[in-house]
Protein backbone atom coordinates (compact mmCIF):
# COMPACT_ATOMS: atom_id res chain seq x y z
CA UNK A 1 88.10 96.09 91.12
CA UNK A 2 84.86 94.63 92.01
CA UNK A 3 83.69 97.61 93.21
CA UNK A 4 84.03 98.89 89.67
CA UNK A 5 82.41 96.62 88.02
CA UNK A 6 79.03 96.53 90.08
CA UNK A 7 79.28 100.30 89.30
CA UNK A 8 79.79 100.01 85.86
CA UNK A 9 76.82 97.25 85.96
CA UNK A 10 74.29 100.06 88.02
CA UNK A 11 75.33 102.70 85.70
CA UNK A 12 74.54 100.25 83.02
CA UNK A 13 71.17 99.26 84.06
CA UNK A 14 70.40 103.20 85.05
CA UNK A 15 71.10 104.12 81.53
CA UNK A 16 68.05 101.92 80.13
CA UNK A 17 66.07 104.07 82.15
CA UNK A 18 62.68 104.64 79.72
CA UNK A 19 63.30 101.70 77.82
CA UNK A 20 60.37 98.90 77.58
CA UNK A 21 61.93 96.49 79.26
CA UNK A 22 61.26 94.06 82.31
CA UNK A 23 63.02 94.83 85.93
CA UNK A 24 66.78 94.33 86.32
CA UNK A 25 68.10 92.47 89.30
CA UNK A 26 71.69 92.64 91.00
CA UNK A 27 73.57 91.01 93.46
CA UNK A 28 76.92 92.00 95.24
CA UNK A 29 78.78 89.97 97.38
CA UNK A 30 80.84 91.92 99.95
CA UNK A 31 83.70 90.88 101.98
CA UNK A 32 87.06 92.52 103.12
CA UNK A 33 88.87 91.03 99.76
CA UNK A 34 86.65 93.58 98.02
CA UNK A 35 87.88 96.39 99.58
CA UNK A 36 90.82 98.67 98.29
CA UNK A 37 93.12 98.53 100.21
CA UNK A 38 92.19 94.82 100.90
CA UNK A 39 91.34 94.46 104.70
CA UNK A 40 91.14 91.44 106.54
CA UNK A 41 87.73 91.23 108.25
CA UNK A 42 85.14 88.00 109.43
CA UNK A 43 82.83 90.36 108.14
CA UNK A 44 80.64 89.68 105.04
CA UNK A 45 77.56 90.71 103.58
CA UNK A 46 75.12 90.68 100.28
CA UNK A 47 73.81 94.18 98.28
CA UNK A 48 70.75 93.40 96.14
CA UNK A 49 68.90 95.79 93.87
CA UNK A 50 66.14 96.11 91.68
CA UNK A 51 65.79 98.24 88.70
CA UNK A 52 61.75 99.54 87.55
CA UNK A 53 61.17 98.58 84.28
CA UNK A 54 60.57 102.48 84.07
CA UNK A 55 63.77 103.49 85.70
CA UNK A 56 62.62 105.77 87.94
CA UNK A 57 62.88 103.65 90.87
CA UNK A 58 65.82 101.66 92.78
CA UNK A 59 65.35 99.16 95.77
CA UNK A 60 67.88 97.89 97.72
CA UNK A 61 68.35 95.35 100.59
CA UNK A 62 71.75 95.13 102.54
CA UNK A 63 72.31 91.89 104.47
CA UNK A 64 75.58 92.31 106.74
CA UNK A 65 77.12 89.51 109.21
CA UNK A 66 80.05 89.75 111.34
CA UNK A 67 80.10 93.62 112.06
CA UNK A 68 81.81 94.71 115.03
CA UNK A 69 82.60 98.62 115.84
């Protein structure tokens, strides 16, 4: 379900695109309780992103801990 709702906050801020307005920021905590089906994992991570204030660009930085193949 969170899943879902960081998607439904990206499409959000994607949809201002041309719009005046300043940069948007996100953050999105990551862990196996997240995941559907729910998996239980040690590992955990952080997405962040940043939305131009035109719209026309997207950075992201993944931080991931714990990841084992």
């Amino acid at each position: 379900m969170r899943k879902l709702h960081f998607f439904v906050l990206l499409f959000g801020m994607l949809s201002t695109a041309g719009s005046a307005i300043p940069a948007h920021y996100l953050a999105a905590p990551l862990n196996g309780g997240d995941e559907v089906p729910v998996r239980d994992t040690k590992a955990t991570g952080n997405a962040n992103f940043k939305l131009s204030s035109d719209g026309l660009s997207l950075e992201f930085k993944l931080i991931v801990a714990n990841i084992d193949y």
